[in-house]
C-alpha atoms as a PDB file:
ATOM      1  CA  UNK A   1     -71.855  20.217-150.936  1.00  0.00           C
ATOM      2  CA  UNK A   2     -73.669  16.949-150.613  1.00  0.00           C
ATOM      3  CA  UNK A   3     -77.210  16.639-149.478  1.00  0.00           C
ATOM      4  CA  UNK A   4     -77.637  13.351-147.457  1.00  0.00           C
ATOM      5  CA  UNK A   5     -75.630  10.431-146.971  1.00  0.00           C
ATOM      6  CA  UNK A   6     -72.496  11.376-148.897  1.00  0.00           C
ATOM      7  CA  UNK A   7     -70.148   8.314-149.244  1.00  0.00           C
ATOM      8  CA  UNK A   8     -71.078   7.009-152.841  1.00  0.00           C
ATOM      9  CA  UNK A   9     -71.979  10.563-154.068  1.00  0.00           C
ATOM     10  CA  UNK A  10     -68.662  11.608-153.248  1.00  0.00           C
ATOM     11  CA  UNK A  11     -66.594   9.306-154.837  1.00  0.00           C
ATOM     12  CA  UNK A  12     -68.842   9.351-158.152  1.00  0.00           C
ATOM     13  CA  UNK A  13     -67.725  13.271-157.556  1.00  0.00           C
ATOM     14  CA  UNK A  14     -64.360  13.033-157.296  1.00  0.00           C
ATOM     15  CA  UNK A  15     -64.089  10.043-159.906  1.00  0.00           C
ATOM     16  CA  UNK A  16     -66.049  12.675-162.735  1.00  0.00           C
ATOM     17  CA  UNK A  17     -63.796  15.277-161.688  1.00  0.00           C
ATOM     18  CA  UNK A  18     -60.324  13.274-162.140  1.00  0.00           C
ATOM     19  CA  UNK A  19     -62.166  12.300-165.829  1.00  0.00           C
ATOM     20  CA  UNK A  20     -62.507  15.745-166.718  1.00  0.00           C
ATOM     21  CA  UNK A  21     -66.436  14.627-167.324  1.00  0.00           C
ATOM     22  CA  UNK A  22     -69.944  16.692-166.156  1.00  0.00           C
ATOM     23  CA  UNK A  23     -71.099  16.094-162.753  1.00  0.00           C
ATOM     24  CA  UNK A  24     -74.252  17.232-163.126  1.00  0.00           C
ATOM     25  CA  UNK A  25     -76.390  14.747-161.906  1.00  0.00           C
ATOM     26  CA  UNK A  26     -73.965  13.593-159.156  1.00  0.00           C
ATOM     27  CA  UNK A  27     -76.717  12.409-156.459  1.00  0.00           C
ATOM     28  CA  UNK A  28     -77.636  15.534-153.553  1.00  0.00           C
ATOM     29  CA  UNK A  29     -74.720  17.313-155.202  1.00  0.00           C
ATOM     30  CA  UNK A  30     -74.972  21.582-154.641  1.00  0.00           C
ATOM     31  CA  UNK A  31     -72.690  23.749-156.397  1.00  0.00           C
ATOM     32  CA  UNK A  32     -72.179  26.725-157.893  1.00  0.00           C
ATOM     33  CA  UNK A  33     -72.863  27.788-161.406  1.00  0.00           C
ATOM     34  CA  UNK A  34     -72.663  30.740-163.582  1.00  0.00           C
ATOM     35  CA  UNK A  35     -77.106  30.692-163.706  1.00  0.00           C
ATOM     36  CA  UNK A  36     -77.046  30.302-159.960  1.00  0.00           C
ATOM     37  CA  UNK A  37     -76.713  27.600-157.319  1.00  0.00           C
ATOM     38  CA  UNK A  38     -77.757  24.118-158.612  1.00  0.00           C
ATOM     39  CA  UNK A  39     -78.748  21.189-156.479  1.00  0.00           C
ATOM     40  CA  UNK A  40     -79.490  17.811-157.319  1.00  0.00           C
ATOM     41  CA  UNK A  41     -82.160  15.604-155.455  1.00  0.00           C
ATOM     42  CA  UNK A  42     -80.560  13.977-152.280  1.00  0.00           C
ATOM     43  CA  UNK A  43     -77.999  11.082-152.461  1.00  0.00           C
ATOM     44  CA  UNK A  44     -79.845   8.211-151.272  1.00  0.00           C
ATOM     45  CA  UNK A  45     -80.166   6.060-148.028  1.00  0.00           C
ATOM     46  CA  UNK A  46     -76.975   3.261-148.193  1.00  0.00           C
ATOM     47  CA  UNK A  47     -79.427   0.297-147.091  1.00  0.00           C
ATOM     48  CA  UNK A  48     -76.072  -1.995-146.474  1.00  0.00           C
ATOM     49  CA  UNK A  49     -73.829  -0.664-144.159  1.00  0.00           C
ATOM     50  CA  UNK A  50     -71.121  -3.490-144.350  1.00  0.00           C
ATOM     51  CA  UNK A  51     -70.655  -2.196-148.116  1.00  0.00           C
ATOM     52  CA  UNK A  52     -68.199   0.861-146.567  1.00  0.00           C
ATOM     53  CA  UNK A  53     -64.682  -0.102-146.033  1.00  0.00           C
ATOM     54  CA  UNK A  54     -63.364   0.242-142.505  1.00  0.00           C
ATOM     55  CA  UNK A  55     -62.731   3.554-141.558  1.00  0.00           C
ATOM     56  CA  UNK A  56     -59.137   4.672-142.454  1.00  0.00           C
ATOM     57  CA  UNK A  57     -58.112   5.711-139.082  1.00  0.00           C
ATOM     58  CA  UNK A  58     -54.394   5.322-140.253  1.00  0.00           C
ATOM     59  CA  UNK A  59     -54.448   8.585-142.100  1.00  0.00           C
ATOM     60  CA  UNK A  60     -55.493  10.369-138.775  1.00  0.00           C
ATOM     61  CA  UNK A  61     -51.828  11.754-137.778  1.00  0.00           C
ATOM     62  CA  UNK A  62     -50.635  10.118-133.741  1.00  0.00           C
ATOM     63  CA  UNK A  63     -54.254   8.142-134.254  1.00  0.00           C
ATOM     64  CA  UNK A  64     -55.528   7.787-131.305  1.00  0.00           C
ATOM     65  CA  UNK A  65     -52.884   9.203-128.687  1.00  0.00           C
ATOM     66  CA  UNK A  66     -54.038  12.956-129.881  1.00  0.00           C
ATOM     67  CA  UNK A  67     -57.402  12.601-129.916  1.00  0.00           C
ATOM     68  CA  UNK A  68     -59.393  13.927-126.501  1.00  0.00           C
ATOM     69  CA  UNK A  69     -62.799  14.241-126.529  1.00  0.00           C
ATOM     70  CA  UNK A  70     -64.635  15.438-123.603  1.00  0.00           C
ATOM     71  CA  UNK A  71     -62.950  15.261-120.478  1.00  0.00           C
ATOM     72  CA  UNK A  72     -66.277  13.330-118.669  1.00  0.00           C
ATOM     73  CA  UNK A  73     -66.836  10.576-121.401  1.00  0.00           C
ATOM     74  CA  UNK A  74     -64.484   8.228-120.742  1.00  0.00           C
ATOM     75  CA  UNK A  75     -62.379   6.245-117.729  1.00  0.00           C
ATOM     76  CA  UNK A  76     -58.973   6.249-119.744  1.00  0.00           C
ATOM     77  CA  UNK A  77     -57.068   6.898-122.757  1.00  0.00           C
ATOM     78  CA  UNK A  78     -56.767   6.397-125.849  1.00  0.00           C
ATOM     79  CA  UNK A  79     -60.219   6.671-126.791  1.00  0.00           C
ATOM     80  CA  UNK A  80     -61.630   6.414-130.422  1.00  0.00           C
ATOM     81  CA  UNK A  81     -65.079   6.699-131.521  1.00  0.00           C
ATOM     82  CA  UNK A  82     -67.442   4.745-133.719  1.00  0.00           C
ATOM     83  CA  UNK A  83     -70.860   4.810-135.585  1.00  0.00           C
ATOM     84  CA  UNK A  84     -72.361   1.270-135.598  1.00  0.00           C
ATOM     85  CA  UNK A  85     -76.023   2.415-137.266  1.00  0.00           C
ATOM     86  CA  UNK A  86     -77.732   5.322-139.107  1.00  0.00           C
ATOM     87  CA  UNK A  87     -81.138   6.324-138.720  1.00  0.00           C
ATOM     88  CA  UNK A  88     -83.791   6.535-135.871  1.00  0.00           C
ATOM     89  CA  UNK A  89     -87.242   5.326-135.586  1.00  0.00           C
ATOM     90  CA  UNK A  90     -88.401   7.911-132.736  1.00  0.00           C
ATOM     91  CA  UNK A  91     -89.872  11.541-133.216  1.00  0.00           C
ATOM     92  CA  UNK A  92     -88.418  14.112-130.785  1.00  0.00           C
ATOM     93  CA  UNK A  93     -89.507  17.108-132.127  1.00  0.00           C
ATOM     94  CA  UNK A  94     -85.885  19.221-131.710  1.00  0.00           C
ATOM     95  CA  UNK A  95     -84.389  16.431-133.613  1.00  0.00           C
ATOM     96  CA  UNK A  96     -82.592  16.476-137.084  1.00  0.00           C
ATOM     97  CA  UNK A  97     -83.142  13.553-139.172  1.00  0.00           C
ATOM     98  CA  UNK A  98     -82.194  14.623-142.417  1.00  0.00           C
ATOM     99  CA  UNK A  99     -79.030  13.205-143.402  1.00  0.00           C
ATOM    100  CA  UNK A 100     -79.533   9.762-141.676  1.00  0.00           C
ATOM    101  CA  UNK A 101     -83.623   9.056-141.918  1.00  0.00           C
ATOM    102  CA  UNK A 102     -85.797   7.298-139.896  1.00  0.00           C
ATOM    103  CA  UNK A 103     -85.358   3.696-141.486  1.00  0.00           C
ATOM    104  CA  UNK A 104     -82.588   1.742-139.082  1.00  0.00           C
ATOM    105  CA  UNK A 105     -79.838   0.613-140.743  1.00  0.00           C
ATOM    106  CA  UNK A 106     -77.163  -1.417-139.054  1.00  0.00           C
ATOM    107  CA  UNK A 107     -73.666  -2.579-139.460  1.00  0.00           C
ATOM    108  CA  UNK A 108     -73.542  -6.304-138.859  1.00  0.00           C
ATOM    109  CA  UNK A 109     -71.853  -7.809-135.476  1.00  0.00           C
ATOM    110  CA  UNK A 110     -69.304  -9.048-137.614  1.00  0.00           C
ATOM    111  CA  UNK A 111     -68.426  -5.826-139.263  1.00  0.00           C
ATOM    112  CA  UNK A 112     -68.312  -3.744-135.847  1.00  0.00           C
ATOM    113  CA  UNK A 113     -65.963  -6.485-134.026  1.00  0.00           C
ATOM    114  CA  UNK A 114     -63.474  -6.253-136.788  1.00  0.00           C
ATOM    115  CA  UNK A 115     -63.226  -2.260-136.242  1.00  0.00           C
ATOM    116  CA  UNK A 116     -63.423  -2.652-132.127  1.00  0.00           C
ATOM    117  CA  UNK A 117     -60.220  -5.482-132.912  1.00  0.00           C
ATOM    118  CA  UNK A 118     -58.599  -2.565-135.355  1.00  0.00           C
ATOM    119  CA  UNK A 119     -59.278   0.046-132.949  1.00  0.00           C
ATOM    120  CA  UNK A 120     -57.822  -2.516-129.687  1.00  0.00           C
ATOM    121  CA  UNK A 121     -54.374  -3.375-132.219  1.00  0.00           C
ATOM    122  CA  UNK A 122     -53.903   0.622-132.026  1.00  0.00           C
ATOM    123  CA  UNK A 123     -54.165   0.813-128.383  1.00  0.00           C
ATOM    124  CA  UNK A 124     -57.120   2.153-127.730  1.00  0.00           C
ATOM    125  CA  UNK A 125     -58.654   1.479-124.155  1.00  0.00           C
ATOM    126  CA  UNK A 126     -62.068   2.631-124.554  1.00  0.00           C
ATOM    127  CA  UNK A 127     -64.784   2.966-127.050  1.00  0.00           C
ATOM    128  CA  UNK A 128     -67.504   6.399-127.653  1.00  0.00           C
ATOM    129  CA  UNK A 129     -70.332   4.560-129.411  1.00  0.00           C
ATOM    130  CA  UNK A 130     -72.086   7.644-130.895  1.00  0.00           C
ATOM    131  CA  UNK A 131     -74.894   6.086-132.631  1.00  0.00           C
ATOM    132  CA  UNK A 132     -78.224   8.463-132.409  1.00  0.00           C
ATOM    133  CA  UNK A 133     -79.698   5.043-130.535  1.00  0.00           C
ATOM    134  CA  UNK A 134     -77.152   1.960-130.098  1.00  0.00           C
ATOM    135  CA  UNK A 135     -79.627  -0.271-128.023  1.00  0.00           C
ATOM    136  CA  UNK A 136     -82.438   0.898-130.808  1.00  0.00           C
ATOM    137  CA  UNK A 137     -82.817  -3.428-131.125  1.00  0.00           C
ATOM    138  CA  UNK A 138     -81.828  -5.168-127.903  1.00  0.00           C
ATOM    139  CA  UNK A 139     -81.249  -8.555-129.679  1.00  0.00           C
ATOM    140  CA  UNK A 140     -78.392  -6.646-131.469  1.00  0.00           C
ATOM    141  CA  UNK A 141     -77.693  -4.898-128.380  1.00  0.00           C
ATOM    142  CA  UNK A 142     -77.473  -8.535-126.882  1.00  0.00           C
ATOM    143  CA  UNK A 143     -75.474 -10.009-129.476  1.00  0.00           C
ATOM    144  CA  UNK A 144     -72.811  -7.374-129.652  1.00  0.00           C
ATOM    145  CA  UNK A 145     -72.033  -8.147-126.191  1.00  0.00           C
ATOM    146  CA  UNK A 146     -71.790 -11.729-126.274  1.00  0.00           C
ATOM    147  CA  UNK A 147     -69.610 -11.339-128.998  1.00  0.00           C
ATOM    148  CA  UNK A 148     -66.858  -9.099-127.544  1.00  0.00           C
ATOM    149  CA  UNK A 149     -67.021 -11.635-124.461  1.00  0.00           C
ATOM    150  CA  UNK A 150     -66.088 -14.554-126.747  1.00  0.00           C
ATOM    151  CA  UNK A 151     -63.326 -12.330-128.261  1.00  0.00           C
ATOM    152  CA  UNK A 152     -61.456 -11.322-124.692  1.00  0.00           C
ATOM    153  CA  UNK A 153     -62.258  -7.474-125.191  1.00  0.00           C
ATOM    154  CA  UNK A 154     -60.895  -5.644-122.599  1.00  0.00           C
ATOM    155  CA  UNK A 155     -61.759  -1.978-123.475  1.00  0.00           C
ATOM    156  CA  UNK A 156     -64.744  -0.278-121.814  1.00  0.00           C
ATOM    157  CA  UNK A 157     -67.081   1.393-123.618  1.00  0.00           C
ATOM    158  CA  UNK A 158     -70.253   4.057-123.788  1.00  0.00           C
ATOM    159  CA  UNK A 159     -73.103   4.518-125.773  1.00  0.00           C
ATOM    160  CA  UNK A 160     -76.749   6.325-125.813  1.00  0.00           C
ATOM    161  CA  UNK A 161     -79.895   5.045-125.446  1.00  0.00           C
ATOM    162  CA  UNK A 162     -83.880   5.992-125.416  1.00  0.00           C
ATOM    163  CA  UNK A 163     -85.471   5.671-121.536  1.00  0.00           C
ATOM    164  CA  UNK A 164     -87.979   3.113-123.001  1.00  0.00           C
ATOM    165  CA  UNK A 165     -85.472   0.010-124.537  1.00  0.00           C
ATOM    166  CA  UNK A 166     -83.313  -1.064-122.238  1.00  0.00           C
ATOM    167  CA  UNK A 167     -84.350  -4.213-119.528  1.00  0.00           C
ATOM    168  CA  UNK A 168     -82.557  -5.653-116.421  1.00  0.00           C
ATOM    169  CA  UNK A 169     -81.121  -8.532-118.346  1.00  0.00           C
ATOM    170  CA  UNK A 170     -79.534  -6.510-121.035  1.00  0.00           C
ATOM    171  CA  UNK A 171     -78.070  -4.314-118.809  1.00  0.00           C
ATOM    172  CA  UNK A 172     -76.326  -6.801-116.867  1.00  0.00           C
ATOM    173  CA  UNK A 173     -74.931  -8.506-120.091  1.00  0.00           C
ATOM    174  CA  UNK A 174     -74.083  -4.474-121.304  1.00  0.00           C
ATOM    175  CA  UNK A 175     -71.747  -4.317-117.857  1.00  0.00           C
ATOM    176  CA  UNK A 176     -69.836  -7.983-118.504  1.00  0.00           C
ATOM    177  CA  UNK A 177     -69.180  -6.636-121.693  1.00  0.00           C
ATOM    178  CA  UNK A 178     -67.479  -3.403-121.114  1.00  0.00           C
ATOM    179  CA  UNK A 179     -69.891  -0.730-120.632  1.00  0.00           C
ATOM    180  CA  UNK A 180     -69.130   1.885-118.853  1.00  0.00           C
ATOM    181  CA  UNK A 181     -71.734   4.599-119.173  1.00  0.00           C
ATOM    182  CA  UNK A 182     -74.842   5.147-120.957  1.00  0.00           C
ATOM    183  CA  UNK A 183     -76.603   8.340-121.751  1.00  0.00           C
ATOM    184  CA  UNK A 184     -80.198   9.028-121.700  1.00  0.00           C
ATOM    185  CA  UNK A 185     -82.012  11.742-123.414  1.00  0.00           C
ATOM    186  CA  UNK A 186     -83.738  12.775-120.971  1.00  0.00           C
ATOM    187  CA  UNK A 187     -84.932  16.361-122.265  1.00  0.00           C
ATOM    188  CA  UNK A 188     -86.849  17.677-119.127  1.00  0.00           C
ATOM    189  CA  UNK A 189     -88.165  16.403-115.734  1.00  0.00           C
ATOM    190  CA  UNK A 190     -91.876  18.001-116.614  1.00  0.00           C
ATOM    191  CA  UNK A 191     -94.337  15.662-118.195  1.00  0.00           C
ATOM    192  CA  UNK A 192     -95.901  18.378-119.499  1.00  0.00           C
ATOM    193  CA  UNK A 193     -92.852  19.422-121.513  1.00  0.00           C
ATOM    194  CA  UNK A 194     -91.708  15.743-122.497  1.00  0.00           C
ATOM    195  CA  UNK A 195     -95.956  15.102-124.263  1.00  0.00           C
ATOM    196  CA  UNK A 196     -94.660  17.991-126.140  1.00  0.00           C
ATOM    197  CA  UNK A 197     -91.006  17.287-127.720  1.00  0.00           C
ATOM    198  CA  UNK A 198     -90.465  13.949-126.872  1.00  0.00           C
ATOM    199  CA  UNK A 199     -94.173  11.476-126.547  1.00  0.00           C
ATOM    200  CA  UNK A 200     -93.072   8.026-126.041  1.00  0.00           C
ATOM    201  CA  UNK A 201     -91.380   9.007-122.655  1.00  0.00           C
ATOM    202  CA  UNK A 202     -93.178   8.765-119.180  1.00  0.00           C
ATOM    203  CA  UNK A 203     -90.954  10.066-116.172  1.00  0.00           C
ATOM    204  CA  UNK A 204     -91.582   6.940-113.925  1.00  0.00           C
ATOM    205  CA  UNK A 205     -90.389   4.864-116.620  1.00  0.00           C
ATOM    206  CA  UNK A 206     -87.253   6.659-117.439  1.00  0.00           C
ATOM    207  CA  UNK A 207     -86.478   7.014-113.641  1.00  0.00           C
ATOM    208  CA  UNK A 208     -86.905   3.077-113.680  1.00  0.00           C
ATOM    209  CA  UNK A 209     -84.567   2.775-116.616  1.00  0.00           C
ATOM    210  CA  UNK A 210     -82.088   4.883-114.665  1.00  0.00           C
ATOM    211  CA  UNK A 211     -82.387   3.035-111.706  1.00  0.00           C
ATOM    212  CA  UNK A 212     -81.712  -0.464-113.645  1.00  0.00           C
ATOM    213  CA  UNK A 213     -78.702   1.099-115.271  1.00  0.00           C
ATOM    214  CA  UNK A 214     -77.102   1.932-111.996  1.00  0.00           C
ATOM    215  CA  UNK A 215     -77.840  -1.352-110.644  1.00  0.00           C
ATOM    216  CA  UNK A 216     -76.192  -3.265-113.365  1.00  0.00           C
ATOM    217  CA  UNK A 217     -72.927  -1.525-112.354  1.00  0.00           C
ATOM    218  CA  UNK A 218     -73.110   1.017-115.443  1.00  0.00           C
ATOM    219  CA  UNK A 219     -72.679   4.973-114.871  1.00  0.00           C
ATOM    220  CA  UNK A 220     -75.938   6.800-115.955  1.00  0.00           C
ATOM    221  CA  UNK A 221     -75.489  10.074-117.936  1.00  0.00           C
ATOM    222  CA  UNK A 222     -78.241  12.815-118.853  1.00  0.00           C
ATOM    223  CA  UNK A 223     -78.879  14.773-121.770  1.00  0.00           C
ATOM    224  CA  UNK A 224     -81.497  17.760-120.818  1.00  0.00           C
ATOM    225  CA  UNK A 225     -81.980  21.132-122.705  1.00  0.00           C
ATOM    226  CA  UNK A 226     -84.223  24.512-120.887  1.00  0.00           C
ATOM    227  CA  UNK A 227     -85.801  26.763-123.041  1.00  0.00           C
ATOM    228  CA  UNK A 228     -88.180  24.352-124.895  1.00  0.00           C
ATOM    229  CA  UNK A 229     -91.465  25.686-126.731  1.00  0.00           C
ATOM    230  CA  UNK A 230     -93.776  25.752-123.542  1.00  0.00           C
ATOM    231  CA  UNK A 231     -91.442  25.992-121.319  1.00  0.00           C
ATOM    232  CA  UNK A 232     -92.692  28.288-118.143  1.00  0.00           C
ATOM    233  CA  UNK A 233     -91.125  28.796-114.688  1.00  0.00           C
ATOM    234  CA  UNK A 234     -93.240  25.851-113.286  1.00  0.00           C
ATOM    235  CA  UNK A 235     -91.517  23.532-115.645  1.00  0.00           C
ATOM    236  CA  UNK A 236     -87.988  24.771-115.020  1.00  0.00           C
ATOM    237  CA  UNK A 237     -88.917  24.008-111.017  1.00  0.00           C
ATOM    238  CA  UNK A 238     -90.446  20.535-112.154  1.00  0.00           C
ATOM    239  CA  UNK A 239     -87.369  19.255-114.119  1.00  0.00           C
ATOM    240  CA  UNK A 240     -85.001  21.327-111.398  1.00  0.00           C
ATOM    241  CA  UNK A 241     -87.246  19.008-109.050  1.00  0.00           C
ATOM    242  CA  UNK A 242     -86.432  15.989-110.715  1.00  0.00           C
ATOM    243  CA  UNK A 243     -82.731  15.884-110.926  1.00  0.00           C
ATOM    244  CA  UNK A 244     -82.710  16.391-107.287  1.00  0.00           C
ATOM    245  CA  UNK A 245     -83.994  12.755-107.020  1.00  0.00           C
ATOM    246  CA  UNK A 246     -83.030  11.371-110.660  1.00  0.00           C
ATOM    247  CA  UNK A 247     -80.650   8.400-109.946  1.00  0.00           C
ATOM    248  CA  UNK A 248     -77.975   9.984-112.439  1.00  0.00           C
ATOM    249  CA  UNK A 249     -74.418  10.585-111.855  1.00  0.00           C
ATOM    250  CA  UNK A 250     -73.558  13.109-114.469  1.00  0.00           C
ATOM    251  CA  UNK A 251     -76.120  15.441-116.336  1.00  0.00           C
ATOM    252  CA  UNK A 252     -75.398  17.577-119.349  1.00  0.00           C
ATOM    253  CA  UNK A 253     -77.418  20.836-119.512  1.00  0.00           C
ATOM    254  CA  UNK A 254     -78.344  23.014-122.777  1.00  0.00           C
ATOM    255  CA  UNK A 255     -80.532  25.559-123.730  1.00  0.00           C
END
């Protein structure tokens, strides 16, 4: 196994394996050894994206006609997914940061048209941006969009966001440019529950934020889980209270 961000730590792996040489201190490498299991300190943060090749979707077998993600993610087919950033600055409290970090890192606009244009010469129709936080800097956001205007894109696409980053403006550019749906995590509809797992949120705000989104013209999606530390009967009726009147048109629901 590797231990964090596994790209360069692999290759030195594989590299010292073809050599027949030790591969002992192969960055966040585990293994097993006759004394035990042995694991190296984790593989560092890649601070420059861009440095990766493109992803080799070529080797994927019928790439993309076979692949079908979930049924309520996209408006047509073929769809094909992509990471445009690692890391996130924010601190929910049920999230898992350990591979990735908090420090942002970014592929460049550049870098992520040339894989949308890959991806749109294999026929795909829309685009799952599964970032942890795509709109994490607006101007990039912003950017993005202009530049898959200039370029004629014609896919749709979807993405997550944080209730707090998004603006009227942005939104509105985010729809010209394709988007199709975003997806909030919203967590729970009791303020109580959100000071606890997830601070920076207020409810008004995100039910502002969700109200902008739909009037842009983009579908609103919402992450929520039950069962979180706290969590009483009262809360279950607040946040059952809340989607009654959220402006969202799909909601995804896990304990």
């Amino acid at each position: 196994a590797i231990a964090g961000e596994g790209e360069h730590s692999l290759f030195d792996l594989l590299g010292r394996l073809e050599e027949g040489a030790p591969v002992d201190d192969v960055a966040g490498l585990a293994r097993r050894t006759e004394r035990g299991i042995r694991a190296n300190p984790r593989a560092p943060y890649i601070d420059d994206l861009d440095e990766l090749p493109m992803p080799a979707w070529d080797l994927l077998p019928d790439f993309p006609y076979r692949f079908q993600p979930s049924l309520f993610s996209y408006p047509r087919t073929p769809v094909a997914t992509v990471i445009t950033s690692r890391g996130c600055p924010f601190s929910c409290s049920f999230c898992d940061r350990s591979t990735s970090g908090r420090k942002g890192r970014m592929h460049s606009v550049d870098y992520v048209v040339r894989m949308c244009r890959h991806l749109v010469e294999l026929g795909v129709k829309h685009i799952l941006f599964v970032d942890d936080l795509f709109t994490v800097r607006k101007q990039r956001v912003a950017e993005m969009c202009e530049a898959f205007l200039q370029e004629g894109f014609s896919f749709s696409w979807s993405c997550s966001s944080h209730p707090n980053l998004l603006d009227l403006d942005t939104l509105r550019l985010m729809r010209r440019a394709g988007c199709w749906q975003i997806a909030y995590g919203i967590e729970s509809g009791s303020q109580r529950i959100l000071d606890v797992v997830k601070r920076e949120v207020r409810i008004p705000r995100m039910r502002e934020t969700l109200r902008m989104t739909r009037a842009a013209g983009i579908r609103t999606k919402g992450f929520l889980m039950l069962g979180h530390p706290t969590e009483t009967r009262e809360s279950l009726a607040e946040t059952e209270a809340f989607l009654r009147v959220a402006e969202l048109d799909f909601c995804q629901i896990t304990k």
